[in-house]
PDB file of N, CA and C in Angstrom:
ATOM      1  N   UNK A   1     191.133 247.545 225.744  1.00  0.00           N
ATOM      2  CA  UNK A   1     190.458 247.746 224.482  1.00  0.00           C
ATOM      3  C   UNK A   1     191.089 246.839 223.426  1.00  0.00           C
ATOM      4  N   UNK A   2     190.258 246.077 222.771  1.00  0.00           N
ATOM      5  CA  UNK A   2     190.850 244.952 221.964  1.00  0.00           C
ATOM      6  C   UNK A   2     191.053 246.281 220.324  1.00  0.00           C
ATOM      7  N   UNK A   3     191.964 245.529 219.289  1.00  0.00           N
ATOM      8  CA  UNK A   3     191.800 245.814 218.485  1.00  0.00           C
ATOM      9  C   UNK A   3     191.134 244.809 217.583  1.00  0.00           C
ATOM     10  N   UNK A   4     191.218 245.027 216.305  1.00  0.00           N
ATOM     11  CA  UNK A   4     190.428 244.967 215.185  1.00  0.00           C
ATOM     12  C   UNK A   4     191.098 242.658 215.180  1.00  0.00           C
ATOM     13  N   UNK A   5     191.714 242.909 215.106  1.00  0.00           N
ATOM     14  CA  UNK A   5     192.767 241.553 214.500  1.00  0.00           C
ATOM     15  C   UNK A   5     192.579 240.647 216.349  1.00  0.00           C
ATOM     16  N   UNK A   6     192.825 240.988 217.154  1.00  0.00           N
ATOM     17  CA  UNK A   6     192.737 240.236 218.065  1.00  0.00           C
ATOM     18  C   UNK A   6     190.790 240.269 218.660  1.00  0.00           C
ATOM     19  N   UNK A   7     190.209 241.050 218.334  1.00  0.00           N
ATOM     20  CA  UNK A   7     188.757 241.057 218.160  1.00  0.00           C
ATOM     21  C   UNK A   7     188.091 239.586 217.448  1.00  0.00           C
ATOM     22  N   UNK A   8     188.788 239.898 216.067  1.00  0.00           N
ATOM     23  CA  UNK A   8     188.942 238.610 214.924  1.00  0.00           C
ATOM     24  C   UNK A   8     189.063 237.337 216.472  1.00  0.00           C
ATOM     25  N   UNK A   9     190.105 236.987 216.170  1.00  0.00           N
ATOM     26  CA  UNK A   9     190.870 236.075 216.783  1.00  0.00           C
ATOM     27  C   UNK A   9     189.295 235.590 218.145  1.00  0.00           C
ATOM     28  N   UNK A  10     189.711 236.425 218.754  1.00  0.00           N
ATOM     29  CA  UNK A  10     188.364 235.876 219.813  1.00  0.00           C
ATOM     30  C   UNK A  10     187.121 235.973 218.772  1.00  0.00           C
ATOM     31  N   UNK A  11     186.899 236.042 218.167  1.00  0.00           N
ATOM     32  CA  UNK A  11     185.882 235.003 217.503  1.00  0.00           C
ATOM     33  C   UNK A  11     185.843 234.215 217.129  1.00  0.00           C
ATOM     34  N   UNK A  12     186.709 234.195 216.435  1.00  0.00           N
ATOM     35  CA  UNK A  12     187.007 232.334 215.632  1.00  0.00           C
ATOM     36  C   UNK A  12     187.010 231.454 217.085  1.00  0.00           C
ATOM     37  N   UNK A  13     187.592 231.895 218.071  1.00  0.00           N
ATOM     38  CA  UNK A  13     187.620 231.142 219.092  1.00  0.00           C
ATOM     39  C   UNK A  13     186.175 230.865 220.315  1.00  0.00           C
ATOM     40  N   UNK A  14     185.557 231.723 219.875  1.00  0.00           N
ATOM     41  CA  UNK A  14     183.909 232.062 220.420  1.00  0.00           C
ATOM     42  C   UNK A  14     183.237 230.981 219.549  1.00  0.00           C
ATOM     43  N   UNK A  15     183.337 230.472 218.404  1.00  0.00           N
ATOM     44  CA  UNK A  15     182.702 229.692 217.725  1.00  0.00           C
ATOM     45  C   UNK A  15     182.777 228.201 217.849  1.00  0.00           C
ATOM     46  N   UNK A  16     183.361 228.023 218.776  1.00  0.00           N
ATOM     47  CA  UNK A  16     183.135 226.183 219.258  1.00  0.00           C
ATOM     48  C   UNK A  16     182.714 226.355 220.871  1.00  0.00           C
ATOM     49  N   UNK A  17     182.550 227.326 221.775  1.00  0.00           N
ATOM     50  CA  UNK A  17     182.149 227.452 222.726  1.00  0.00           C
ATOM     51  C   UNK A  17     180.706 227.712 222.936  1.00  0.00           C
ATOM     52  N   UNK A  18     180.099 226.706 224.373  1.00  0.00           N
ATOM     53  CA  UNK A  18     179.049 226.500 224.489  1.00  0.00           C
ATOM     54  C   UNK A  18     178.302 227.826 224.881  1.00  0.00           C
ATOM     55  N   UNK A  19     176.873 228.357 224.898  1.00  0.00           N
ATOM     56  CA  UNK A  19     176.586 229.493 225.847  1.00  0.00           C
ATOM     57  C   UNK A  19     176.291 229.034 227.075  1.00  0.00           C
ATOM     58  N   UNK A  20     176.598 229.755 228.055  1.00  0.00           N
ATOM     59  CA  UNK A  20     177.146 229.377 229.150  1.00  0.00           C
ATOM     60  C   UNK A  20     176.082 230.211 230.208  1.00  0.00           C
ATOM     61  N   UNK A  21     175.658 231.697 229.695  1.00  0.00           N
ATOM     62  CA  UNK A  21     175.192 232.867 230.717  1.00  0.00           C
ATOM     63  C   UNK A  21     173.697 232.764 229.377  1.00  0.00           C
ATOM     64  N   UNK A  22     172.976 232.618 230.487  1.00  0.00           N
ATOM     65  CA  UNK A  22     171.129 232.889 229.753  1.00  0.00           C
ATOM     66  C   UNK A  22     170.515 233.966 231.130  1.00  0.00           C
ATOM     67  N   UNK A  23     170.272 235.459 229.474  1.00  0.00           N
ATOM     68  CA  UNK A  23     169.787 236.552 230.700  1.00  0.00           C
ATOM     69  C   UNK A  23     167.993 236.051 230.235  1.00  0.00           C
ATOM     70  N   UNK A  24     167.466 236.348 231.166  1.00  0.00           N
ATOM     71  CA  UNK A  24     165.887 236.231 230.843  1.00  0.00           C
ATOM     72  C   UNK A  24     164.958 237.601 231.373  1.00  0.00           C
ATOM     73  N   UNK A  25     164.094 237.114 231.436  1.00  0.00           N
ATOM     74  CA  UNK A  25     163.083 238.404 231.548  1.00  0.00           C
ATOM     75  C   UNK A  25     163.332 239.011 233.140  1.00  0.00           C
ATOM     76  N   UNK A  26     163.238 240.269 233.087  1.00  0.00           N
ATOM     77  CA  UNK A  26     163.784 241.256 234.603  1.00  0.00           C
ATOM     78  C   UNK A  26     164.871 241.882 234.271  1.00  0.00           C
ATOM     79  N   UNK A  27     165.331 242.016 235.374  1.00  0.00           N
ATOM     80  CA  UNK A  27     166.755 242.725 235.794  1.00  0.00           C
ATOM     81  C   UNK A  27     167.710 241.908 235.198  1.00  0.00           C
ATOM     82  N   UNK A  28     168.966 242.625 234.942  1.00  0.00           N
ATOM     83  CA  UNK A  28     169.939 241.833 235.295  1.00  0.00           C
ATOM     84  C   UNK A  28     170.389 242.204 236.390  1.00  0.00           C
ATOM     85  N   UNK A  29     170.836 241.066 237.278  1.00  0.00           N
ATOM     86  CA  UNK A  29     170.623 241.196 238.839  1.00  0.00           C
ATOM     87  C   UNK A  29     172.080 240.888 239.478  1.00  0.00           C
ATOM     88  N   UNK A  30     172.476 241.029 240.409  1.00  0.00           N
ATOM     89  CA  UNK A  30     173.832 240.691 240.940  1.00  0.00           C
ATOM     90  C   UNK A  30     174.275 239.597 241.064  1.00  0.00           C
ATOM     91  N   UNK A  31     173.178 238.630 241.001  1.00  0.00           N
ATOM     92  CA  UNK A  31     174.158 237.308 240.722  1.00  0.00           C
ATOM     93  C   UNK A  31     174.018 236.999 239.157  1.00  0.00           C
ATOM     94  N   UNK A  32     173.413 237.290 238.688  1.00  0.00           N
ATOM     95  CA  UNK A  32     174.015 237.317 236.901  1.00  0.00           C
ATOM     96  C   UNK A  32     175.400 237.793 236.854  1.00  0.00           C
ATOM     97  N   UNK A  33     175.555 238.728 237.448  1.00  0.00           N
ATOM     98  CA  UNK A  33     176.867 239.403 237.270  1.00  0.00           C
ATOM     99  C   UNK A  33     178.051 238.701 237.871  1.00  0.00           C
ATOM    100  N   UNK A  34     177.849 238.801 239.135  1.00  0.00           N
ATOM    101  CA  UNK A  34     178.624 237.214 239.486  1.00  0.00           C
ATOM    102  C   UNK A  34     178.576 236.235 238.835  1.00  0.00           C
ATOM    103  N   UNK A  35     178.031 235.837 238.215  1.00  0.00           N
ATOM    104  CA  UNK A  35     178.171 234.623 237.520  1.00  0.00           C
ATOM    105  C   UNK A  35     178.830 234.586 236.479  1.00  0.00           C
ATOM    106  N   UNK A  36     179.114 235.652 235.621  1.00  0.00           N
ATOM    107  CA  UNK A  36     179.568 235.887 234.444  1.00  0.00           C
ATOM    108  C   UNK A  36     181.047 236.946 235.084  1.00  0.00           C
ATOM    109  N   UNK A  37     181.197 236.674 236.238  1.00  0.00           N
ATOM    110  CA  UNK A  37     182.398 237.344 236.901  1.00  0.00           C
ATOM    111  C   UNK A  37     183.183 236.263 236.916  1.00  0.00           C
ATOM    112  N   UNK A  38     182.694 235.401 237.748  1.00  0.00           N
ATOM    113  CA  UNK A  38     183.281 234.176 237.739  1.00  0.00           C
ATOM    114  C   UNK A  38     183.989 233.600 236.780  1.00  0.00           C
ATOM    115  N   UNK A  39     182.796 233.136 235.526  1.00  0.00           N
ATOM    116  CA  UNK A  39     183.050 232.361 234.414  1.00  0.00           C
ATOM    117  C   UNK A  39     183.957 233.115 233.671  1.00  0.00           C
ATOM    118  N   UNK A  40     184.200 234.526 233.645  1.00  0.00           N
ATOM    119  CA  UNK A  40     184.978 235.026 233.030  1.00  0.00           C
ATOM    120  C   UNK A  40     187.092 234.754 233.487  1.00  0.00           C
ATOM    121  N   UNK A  41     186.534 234.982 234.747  1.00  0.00           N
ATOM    122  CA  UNK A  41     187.916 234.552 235.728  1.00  0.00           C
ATOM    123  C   UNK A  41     188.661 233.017 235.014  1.00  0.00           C
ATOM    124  N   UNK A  42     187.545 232.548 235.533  1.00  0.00           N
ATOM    125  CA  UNK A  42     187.777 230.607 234.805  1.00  0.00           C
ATOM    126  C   UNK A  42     188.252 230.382 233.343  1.00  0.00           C
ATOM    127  N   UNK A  43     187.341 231.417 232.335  1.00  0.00           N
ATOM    128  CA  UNK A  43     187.551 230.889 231.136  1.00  0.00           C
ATOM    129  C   UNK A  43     187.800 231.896 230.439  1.00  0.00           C
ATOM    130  N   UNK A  44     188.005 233.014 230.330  1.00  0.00           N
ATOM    131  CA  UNK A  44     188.563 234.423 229.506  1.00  0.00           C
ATOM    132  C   UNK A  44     187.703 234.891 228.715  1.00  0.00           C
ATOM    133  N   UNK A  45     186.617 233.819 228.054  1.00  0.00           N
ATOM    134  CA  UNK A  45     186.032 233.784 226.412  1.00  0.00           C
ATOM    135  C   UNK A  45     184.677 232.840 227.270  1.00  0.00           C
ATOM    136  N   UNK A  46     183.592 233.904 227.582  1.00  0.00           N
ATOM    137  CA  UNK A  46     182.337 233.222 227.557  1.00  0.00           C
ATOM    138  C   UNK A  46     181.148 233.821 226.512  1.00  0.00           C
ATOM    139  N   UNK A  47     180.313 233.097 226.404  1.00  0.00           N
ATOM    140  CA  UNK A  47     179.582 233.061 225.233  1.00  0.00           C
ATOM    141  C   UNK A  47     177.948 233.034 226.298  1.00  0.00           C
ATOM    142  N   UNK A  48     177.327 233.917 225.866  1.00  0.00           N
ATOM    143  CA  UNK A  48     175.966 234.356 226.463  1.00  0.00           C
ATOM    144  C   UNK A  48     174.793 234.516 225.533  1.00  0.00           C
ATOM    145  N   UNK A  49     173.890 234.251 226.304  1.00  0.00           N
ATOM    146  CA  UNK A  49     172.411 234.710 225.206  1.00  0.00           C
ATOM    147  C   UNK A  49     171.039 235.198 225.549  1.00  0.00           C
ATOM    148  N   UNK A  50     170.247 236.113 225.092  1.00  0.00           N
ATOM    149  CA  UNK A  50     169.007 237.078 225.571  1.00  0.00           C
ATOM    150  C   UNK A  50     167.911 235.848 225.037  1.00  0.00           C
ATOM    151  N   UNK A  51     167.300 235.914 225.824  1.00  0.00           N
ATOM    152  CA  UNK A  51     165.864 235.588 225.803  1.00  0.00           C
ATOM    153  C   UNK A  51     164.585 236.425 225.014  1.00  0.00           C
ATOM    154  N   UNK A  52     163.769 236.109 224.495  1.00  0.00           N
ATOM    155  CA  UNK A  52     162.835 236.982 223.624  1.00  0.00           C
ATOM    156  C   UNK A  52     162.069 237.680 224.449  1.00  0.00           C
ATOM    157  N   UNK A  53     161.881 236.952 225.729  1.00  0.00           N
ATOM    158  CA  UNK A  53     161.162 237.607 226.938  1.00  0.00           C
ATOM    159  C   UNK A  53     162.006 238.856 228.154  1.00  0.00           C
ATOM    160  N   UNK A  54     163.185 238.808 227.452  1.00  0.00           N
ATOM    161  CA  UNK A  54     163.962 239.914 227.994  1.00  0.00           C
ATOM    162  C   UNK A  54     163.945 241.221 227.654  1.00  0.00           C
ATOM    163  N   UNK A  55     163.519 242.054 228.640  1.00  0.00           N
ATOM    164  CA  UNK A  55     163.355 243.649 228.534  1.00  0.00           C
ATOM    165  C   UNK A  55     164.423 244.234 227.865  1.00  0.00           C
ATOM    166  N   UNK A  56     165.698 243.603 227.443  1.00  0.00           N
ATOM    167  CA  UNK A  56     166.569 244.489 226.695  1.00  0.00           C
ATOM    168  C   UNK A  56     167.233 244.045 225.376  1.00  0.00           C
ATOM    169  N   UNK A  57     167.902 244.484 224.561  1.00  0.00           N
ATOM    170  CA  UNK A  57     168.482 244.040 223.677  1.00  0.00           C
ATOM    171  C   UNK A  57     169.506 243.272 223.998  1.00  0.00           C
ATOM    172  N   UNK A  58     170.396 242.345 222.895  1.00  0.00           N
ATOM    173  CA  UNK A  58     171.949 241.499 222.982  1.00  0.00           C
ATOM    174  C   UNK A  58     172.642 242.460 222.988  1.00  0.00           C
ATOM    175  N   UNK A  59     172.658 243.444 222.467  1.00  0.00           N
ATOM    176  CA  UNK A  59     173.818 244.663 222.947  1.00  0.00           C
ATOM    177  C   UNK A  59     173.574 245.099 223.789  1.00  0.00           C
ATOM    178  N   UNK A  60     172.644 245.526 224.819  1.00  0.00           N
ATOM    179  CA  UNK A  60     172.333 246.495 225.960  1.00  0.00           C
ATOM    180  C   UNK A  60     173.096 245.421 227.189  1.00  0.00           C
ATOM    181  N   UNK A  61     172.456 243.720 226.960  1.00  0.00           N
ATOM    182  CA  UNK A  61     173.077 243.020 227.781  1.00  0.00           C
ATOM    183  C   UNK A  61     174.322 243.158 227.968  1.00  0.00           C
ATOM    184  N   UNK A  62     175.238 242.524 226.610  1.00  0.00           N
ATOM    185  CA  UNK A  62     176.610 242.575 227.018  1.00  0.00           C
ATOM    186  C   UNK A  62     176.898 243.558 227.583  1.00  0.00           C
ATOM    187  N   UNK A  63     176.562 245.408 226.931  1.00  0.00           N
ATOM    188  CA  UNK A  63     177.305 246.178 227.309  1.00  0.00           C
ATOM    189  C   UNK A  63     177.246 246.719 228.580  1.00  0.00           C
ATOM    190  N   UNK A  64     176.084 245.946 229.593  1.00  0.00           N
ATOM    191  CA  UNK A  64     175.779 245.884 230.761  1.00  0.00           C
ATOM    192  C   UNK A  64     176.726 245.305 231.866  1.00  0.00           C
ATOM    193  N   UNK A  65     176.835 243.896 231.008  1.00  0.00           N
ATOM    194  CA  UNK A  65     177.620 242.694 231.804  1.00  0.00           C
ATOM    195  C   UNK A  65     178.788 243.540 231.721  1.00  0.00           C
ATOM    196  N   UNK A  66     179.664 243.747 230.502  1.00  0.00           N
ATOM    197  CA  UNK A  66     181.033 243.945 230.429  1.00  0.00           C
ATOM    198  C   UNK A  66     181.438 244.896 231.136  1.00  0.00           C
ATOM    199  N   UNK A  67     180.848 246.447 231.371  1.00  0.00           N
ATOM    200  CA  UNK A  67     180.875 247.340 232.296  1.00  0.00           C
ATOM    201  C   UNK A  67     180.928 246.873 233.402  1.00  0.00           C
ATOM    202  N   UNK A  68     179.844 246.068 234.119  1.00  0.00           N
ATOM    203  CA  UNK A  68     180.162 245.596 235.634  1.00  0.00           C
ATOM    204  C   UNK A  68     181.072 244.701 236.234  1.00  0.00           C
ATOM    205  N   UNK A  69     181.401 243.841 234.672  1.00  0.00           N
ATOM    206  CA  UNK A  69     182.627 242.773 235.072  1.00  0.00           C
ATOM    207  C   UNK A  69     183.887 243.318 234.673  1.00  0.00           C
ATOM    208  N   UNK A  70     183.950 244.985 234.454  1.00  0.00           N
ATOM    209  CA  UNK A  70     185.389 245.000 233.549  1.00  0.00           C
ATOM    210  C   UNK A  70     185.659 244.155 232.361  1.00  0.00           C
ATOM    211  N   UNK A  71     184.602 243.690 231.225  1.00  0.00           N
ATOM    212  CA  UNK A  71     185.651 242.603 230.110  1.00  0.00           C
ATOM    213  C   UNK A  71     185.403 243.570 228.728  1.00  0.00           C
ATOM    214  N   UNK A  72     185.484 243.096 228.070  1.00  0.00           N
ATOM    215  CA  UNK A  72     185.236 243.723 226.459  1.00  0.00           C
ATOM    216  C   UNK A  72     184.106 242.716 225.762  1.00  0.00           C
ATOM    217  N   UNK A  73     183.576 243.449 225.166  1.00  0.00           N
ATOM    218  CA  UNK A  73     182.595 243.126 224.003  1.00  0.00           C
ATOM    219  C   UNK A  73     182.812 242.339 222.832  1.00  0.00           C
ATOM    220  N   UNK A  74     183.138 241.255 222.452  1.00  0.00           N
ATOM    221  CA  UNK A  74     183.916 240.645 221.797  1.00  0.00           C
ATOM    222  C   UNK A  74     182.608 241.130 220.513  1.00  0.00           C
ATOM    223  N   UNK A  75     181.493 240.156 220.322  1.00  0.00           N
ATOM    224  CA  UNK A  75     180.808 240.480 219.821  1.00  0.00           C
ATOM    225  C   UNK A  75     179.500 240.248 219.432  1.00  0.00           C
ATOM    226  N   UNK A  76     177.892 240.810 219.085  1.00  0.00           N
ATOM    227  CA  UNK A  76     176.761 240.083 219.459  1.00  0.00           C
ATOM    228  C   UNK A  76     175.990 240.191 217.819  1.00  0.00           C
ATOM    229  N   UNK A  77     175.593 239.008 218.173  1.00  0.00           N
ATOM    230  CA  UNK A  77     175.017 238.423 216.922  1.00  0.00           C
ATOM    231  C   UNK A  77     173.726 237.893 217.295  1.00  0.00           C
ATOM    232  N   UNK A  78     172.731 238.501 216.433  1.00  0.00           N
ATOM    233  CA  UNK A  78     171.644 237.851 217.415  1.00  0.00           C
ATOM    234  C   UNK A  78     171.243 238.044 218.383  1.00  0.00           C
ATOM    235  N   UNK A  79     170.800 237.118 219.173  1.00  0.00           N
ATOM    236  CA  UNK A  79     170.336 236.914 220.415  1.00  0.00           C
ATOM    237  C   UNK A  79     171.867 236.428 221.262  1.00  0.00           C
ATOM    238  N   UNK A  80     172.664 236.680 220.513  1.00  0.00           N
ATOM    239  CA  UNK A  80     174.080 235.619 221.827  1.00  0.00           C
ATOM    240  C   UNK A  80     174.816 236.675 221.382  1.00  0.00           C
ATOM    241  N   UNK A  81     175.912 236.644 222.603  1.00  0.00           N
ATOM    242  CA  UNK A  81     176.974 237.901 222.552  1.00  0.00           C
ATOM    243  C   UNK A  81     177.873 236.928 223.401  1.00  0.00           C
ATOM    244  N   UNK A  82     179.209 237.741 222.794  1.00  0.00           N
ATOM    245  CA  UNK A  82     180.788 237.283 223.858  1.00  0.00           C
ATOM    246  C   UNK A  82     181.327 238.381 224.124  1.00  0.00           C
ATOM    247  N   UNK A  83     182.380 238.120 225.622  1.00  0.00           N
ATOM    248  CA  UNK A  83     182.149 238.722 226.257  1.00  0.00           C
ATOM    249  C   UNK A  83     183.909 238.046 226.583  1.00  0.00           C
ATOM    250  N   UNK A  84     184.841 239.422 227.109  1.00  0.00           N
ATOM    251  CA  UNK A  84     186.045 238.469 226.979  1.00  0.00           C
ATOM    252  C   UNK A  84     186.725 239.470 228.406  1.00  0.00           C
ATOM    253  N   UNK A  85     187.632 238.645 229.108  1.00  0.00           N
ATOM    254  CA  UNK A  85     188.343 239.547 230.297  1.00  0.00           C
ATOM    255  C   UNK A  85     189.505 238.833 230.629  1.00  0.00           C
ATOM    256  N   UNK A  86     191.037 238.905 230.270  1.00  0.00           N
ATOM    257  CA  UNK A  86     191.906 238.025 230.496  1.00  0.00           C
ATOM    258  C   UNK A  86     192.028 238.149 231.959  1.00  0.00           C
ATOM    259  N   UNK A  87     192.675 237.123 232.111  1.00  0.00           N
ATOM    260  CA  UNK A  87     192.899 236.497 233.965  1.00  0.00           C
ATOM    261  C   UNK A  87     194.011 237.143 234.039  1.00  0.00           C
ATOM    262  N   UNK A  88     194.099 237.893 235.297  1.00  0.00           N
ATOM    263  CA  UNK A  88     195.418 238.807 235.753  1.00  0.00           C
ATOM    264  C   UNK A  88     196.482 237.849 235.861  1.00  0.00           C
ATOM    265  N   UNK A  89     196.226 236.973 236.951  1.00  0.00           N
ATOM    266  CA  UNK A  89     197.042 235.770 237.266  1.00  0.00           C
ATOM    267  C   UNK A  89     197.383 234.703 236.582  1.00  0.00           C
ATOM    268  N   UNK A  90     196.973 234.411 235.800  1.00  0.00           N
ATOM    269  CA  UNK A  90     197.548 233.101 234.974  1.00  0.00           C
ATOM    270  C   UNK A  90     196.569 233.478 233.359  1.00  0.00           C
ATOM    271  N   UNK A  91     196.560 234.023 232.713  1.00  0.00           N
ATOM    272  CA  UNK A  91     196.256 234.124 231.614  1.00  0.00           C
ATOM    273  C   UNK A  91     196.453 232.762 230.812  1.00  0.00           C
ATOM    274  N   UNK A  92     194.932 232.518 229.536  1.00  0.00           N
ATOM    275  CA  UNK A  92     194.980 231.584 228.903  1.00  0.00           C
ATOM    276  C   UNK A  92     195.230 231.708 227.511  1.00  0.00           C
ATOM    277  N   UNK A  93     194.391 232.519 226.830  1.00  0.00           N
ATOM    278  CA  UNK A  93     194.639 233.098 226.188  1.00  0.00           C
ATOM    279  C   UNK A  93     195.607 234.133 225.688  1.00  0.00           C
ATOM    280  N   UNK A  94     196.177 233.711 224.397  1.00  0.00           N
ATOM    281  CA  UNK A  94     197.430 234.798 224.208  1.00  0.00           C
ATOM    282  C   UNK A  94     196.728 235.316 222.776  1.00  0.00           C
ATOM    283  N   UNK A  95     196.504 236.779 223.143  1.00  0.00           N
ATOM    284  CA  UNK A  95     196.054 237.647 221.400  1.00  0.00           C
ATOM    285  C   UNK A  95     197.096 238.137 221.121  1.00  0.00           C
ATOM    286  N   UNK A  96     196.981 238.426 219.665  1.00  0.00           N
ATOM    287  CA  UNK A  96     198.035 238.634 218.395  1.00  0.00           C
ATOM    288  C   UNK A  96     198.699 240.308 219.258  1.00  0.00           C
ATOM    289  N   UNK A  97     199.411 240.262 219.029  1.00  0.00           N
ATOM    290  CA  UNK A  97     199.934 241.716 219.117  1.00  0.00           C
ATOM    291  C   UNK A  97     199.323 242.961 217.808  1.00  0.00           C
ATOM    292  N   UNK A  98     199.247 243.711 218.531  1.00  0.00           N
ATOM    293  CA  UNK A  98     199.240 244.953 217.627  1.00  0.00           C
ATOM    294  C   UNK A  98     199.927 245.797 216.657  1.00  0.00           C
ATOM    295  N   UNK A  99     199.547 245.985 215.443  1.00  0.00           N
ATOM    296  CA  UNK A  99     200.973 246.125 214.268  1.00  0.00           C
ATOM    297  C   UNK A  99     201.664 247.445 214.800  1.00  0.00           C
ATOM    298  N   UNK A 100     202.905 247.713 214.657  1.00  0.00           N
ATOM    299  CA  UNK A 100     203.426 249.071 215.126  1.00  0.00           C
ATOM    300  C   UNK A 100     203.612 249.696 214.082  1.00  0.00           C
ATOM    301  N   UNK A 101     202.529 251.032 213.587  1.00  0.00           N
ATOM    302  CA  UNK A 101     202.960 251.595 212.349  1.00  0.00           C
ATOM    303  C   UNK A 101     204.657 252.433 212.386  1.00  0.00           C
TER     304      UNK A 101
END
């Protein structure tokens, strides 16, 4: 569960990244999910987007994807959402620590 400040952070960093995952009209299907399993493995911070012809909302998507891939909801704007899951094994990303009251 991200907090508030490292939430931040993966956005500013969501904002020069290309979209990468296009859901379209149907299911989202098991290789969508794989695919955004993958890309998540590879790159920590992928950036996705709904189609107008898609049966669901940008939030229903992510919160679809992120459930089946294990990542967090970074955040959806629009039609595009991010979508974040650090790499067990070699992590790329380093978020801020959490303040200790």
């Amino acid at each position: 569960m991200l907090n508030s400040k490292q939430r931040a952070y993966l956005r500013g960093m969501a904002n020069t990244l290309e979209t990468i995952l296009i859901i379209g009209k149907g299911e989202i299907t098991d290789n969508i999910v794989m695919q955004a399993d993958t890309a998540l493995t590879a790159r920590e911070l992928i950036k996705g987007k709904r189609l107008e012809s898609s049966a669901y909302t940008s939030r229903e998507c992510a919160d679809i994807l992120a459930e089946r891939c294990g990542a967090d909801v970074v955040q959806v704007i629009g039609s595009k959402f991010v979508l974040y899951r650090p790499n067990p094994d070699e992590p790329v990303i380093k978020l801020p620590k959490a303040k200790k009251n």
